[in-house]
N, C-alpha and C. Protein backbone atom coordinates (compact mmCIF):
# COMPACT_ATOMS: atom_id res chain seq x y z
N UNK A 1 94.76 -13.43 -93.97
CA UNK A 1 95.72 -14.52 -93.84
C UNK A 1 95.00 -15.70 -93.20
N UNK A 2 95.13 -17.04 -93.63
CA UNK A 2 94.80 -17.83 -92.96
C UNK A 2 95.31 -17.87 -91.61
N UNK A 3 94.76 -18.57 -90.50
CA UNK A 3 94.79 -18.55 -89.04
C UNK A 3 94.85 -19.90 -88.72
N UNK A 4 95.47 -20.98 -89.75
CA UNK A 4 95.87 -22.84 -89.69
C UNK A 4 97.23 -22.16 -88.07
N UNK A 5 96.57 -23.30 -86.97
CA UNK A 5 97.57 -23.37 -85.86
C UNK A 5 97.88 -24.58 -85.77
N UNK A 6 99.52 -25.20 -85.58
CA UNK A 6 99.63 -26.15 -85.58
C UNK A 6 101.09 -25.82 -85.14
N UNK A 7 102.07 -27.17 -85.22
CA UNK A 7 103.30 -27.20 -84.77
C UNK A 7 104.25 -26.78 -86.27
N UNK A 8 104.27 -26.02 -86.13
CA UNK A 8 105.50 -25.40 -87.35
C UNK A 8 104.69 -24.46 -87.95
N UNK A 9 104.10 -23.64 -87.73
CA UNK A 9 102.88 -22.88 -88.39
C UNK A 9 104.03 -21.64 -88.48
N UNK A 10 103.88 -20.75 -89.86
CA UNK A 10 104.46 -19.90 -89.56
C UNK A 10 104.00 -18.26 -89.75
N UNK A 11 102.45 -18.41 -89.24
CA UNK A 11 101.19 -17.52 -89.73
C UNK A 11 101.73 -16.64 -89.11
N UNK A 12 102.52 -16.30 -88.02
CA UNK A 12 102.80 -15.27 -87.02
C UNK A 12 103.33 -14.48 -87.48
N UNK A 13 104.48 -14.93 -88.32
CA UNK A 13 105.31 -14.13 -88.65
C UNK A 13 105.77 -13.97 -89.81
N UNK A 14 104.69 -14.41 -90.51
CA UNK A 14 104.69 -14.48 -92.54
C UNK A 14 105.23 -12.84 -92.86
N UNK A 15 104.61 -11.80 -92.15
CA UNK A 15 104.70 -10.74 -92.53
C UNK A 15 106.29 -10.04 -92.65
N UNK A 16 106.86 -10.57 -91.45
CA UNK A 16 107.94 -9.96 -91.21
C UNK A 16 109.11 -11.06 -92.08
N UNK A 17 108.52 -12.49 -92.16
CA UNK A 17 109.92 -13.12 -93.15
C UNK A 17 109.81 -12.78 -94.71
N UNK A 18 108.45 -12.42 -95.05
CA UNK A 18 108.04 -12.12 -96.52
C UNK A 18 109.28 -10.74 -96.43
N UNK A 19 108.87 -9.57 -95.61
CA UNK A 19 109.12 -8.45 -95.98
C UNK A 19 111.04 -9.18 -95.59
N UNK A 20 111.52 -9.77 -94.87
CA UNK A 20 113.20 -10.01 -94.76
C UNK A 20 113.77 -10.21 -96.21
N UNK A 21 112.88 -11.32 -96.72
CA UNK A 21 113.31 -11.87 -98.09
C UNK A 21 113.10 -11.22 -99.02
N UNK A 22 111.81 -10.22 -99.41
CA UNK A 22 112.42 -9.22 -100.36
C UNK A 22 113.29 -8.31 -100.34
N UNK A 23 113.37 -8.20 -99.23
CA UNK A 23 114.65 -6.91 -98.82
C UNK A 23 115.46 -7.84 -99.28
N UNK A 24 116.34 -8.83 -99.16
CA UNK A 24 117.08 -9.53 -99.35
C UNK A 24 117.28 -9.61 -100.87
N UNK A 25 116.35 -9.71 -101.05
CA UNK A 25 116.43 -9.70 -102.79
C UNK A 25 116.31 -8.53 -103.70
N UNK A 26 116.34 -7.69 -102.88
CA UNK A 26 116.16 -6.35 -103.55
C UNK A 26 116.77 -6.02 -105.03
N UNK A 27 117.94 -6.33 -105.41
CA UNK A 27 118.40 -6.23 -106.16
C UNK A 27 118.44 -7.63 -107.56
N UNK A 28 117.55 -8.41 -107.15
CA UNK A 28 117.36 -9.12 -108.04
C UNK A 28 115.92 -9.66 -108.81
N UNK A 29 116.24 -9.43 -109.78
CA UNK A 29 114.75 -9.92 -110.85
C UNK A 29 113.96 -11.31 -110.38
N UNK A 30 112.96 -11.12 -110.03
CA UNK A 30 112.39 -12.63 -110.54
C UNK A 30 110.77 -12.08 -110.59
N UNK A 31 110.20 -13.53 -111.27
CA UNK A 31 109.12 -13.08 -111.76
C UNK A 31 107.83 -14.13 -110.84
N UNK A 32 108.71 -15.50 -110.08
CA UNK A 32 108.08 -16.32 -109.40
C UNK A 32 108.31 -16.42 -107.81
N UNK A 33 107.38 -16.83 -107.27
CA UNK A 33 107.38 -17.34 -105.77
C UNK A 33 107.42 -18.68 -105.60
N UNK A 34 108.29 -19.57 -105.43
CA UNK A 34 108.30 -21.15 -104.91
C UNK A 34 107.64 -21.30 -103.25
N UNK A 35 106.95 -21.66 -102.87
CA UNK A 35 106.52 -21.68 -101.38
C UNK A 35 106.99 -23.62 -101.34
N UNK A 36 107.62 -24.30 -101.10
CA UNK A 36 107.53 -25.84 -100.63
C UNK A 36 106.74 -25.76 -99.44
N UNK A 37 106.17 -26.74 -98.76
CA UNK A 37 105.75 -26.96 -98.45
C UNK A 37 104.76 -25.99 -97.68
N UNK A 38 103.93 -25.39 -98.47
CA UNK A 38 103.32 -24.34 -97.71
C UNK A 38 102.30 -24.54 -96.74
N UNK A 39 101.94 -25.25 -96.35
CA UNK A 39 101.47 -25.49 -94.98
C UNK A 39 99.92 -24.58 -94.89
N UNK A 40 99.58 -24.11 -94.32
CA UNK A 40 98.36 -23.01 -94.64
C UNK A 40 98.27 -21.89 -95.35
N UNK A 41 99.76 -21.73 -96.21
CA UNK A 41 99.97 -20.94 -97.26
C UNK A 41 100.16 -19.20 -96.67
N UNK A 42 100.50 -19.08 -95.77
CA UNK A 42 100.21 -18.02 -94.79
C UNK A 42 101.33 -17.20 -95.60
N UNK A 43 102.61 -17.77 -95.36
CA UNK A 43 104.10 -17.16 -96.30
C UNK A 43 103.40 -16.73 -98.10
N UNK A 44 102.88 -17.97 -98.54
CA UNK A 44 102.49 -17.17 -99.87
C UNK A 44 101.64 -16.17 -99.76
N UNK A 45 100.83 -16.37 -99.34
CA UNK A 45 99.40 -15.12 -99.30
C UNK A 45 100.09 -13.80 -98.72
N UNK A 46 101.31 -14.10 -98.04
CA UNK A 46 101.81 -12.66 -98.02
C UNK A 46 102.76 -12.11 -99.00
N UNK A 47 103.18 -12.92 -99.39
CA UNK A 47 104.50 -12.73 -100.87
C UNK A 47 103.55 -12.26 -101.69
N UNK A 48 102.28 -12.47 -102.07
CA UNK A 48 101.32 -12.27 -102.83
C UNK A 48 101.09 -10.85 -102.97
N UNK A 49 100.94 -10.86 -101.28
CA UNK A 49 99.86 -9.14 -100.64
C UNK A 49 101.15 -8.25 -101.22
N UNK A 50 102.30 -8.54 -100.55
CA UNK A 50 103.81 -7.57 -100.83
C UNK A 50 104.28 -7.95 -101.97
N UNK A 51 104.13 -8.52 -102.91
CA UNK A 51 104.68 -8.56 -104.05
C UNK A 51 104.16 -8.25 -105.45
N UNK A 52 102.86 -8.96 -105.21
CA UNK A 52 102.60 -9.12 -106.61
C UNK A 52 102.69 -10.50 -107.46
N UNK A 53 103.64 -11.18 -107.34
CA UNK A 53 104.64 -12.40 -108.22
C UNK A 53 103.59 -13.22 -108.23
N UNK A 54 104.26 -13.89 -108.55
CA UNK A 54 103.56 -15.69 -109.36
C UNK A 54 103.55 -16.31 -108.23
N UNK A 55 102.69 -17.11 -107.56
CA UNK A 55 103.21 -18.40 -106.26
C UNK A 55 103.02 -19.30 -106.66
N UNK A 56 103.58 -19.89 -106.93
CA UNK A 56 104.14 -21.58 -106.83
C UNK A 56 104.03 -22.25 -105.24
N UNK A 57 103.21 -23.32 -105.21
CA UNK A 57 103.11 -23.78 -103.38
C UNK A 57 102.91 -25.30 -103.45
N UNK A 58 103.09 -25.53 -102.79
CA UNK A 58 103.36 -27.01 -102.76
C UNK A 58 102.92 -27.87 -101.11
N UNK A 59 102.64 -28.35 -100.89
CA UNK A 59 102.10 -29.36 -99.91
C UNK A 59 101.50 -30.70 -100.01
N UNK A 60 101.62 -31.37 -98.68
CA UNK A 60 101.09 -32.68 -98.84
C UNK A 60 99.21 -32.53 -98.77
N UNK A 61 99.31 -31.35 -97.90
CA UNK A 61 97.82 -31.42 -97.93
C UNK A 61 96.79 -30.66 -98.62
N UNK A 62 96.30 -31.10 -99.55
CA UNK A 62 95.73 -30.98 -101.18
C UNK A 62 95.00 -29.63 -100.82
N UNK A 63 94.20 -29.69 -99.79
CA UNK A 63 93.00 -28.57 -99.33
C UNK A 63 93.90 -27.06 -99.63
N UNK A 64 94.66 -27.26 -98.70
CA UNK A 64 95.64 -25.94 -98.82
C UNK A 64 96.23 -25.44 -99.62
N UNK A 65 96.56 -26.05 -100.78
CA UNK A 65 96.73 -25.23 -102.14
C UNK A 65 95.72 -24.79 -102.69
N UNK A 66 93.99 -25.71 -102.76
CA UNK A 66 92.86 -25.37 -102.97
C UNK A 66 92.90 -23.45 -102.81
N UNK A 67 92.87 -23.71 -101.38
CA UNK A 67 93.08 -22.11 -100.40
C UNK A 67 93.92 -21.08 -101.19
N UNK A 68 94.80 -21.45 -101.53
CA UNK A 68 96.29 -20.45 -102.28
C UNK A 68 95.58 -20.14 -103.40
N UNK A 69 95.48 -21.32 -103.92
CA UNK A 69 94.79 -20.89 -105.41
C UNK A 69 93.52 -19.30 -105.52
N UNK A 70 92.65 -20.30 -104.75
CA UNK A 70 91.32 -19.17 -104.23
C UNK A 70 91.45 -17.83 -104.16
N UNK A 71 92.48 -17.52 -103.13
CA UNK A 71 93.15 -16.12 -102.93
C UNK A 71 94.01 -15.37 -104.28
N UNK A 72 94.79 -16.10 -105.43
CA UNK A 72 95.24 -15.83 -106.24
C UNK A 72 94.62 -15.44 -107.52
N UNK A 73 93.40 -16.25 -107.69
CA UNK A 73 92.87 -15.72 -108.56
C UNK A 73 91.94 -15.02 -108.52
């Protein structure tokens, strides 16, 4: 996982909101991950690790999708 620290970072606890939201979704199909504003991509790279799916990520800062990408393919 990336280790980006900053004010809204949510590297801490990617693990435990990834695993809330599939539970949450348990019962429903999808085939994609939307991340907005993913920030150091910490939330995707774990939707990734626990899922499998497609990520979709989005940010202002260009580098950090660079990063998402890297890990995805």
């Amino acid at each position: 996982m990336t280790s980006g620290r900053y004010y809204g970072s949510k590297a801490k606890f990617a693990k435990q909101l990834v695993a809330f939201i599939v539970d949450y979704l348990e019962n429903e199909e999808y085939d994609n991950v939307i991340d907005c504003f993913c920030g150091t991509a910490s939330v995707s790279i774990e939707f990734k690790k626990q899922t499998n799916k497609q990520i979709f990520a989005s940010d202002k800062l260009t580098c950090l999708g660079t990063t998402l990408k890297a890990v995805q393919d």
